[in-house]
Protein backbone atom coordinates (compact mmCIF):
# COMPACT_ATOMS: atom_id res chain seq x y z
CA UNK A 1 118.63 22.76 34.99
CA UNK A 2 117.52 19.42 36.54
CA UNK A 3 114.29 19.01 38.19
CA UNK A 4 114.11 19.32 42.15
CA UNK A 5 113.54 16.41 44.02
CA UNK A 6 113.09 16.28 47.60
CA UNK A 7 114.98 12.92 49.95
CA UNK A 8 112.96 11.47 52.75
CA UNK A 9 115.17 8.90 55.15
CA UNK A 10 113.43 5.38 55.28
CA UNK A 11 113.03 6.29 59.23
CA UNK A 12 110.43 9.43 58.41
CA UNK A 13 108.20 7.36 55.77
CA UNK A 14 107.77 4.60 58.22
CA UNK A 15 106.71 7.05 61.16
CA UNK A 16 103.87 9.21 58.47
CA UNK A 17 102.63 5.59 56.88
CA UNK A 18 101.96 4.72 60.97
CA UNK A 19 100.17 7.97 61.40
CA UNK A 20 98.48 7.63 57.61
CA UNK A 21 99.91 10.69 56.86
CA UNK A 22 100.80 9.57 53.20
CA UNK A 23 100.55 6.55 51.21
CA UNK A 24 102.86 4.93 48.42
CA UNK A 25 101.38 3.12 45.64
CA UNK A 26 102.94 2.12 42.85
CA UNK A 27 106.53 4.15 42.88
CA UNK A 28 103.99 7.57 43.86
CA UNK A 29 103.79 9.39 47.11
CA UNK A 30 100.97 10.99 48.24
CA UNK A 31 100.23 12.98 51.09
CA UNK A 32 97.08 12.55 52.01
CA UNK A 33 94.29 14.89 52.53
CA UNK A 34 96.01 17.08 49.67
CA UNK A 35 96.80 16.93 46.43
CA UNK A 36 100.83 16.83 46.47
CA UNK A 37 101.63 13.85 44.58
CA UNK A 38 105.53 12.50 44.13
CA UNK A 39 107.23 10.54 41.46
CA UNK A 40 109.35 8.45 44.42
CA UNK A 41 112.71 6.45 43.89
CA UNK A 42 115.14 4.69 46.10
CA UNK A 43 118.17 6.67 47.52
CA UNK A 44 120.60 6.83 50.05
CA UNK A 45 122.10 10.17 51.60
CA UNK A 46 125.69 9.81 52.22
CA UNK A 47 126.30 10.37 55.89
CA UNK A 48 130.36 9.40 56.87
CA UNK A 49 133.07 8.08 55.07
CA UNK A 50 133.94 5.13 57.81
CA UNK A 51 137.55 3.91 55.30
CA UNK A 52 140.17 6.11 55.94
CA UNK A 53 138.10 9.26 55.94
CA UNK A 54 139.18 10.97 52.36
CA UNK A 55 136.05 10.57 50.53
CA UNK A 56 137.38 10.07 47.33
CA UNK A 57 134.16 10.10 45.25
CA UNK A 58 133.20 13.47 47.10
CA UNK A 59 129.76 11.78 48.19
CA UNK A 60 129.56 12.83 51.56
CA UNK A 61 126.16 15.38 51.99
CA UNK A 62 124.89 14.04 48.79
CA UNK A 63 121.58 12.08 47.63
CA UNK A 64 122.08 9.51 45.31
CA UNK A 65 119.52 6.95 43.64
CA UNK A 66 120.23 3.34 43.58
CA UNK A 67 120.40 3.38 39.84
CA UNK A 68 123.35 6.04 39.97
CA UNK A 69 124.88 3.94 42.68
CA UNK A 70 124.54 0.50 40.48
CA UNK A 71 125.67 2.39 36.97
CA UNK A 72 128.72 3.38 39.10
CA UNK A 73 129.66 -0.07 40.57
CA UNK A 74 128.26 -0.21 44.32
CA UNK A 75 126.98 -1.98 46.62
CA UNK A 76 124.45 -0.68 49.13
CA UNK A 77 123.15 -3.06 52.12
CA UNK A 78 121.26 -1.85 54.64
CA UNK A 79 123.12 1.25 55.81
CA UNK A 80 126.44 1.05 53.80
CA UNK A 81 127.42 1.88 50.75
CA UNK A 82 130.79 0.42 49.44
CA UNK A 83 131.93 1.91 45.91
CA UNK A 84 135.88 0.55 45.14
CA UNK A 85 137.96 0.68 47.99
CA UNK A 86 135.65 2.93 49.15
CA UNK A 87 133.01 2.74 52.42
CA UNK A 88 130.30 4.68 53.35
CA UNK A 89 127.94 4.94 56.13
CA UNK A 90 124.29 6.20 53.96
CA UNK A 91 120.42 7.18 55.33
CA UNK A 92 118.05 5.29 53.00
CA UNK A 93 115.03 6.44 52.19
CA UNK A 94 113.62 7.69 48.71
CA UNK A 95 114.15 10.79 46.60
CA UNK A 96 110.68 12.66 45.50
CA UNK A 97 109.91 14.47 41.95
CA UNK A 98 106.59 16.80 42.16
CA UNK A 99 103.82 15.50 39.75
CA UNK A 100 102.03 17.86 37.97
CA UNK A 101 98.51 17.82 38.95
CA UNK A 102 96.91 17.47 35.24
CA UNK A 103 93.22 18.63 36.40
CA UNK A 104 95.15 21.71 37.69
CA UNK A 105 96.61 22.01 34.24
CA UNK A 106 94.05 21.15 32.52
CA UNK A 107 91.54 23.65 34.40
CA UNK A 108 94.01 26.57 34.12
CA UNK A 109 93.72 26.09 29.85
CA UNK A 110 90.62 26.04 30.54
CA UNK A 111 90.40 29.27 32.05
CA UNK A 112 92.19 30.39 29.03
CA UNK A 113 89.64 28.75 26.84
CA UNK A 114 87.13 30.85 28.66
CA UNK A 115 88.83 33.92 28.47
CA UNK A 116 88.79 33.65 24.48
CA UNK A 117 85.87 32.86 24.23
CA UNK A 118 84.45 35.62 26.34
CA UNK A 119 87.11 37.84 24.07
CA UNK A 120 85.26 36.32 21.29
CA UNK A 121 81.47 36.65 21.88
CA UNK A 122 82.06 40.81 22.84
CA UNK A 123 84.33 41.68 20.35
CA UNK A 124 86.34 42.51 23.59
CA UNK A 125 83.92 45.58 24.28
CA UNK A 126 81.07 44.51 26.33
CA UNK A 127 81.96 43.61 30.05
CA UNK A 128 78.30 43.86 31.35
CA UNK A 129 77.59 40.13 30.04
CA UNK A 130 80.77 38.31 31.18
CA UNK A 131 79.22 36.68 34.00
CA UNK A 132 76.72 35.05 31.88
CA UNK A 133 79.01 34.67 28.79
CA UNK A 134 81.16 32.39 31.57
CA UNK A 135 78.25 30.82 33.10
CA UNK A 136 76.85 29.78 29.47
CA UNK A 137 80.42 28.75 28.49
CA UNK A 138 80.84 26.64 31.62
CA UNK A 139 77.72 24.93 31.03
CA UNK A 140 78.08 23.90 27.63
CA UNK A 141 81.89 22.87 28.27
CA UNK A 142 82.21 21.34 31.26
């Protein structure tokens, strides 16, 4: 199973960069004051087939990154996406991949670290000292 990815039009990242809502640097998205970070690409959401109406590429409703659109042969400008004989009218904007937050990951093995070594230090059979098994482990490791 593929990874999910969120799209954003073009229109709704201007507006929360005006307001400072979130900040792109370097192909990542964050939103700021919290910690959701994305891995962000260029995209287009297909919108209307303006040719004869067929959609023949069965596009329409879908989100599509501009490296899927070049491997395939179109062209995107603006709002338009022409692929063969085909035309479409497309939202850009960017598609978004969650970034693990690795302090998160790293403080949750951590948790496990302390948990063995609390396991460790009791032989598993004295709970009365875990608070200071935790607080002596937490000083000495962190």
């Amino acid at each position: 199973m593929g990874t999910n990815r969120l799209f954003w039009p073009q229109t709704l990242l201007d507006e929360w960069m005006v307001e400072e809502k979130i900040s792109i640097d370097a192909g990542t998205l964050t939103v700021v004051g919290e910690k959701a970070r994305y891995r962000v690409k260029q995209a287009v959401h297909f919108l209307a087939d303006v040719g004869d109406g067929s959609d023949p590429h069965k596009l329409l409703g879908r989100v599509k990154e501009l490296e899927t659109l070049t491997a395939l042969g179109a062209e995107q400008y603006m709002d338009s996406v022409i692929l063969g004989d085909s035309a479409y009218k497309v939202a850009p904007g960017f598609t978004g991949e969650p970034l693990v937050d690795v302090s998160s990951k790293e403080r949750l093995e951590g948790a496990f670290d302390i948990s063995r070594a609390i396991a460790k230090e009791t032989g598993g059979k004295d709970d009365s000292n875990d608070q200071e098994l935790l607080a002596r482990f937490l000083l000495e490791n962190l």
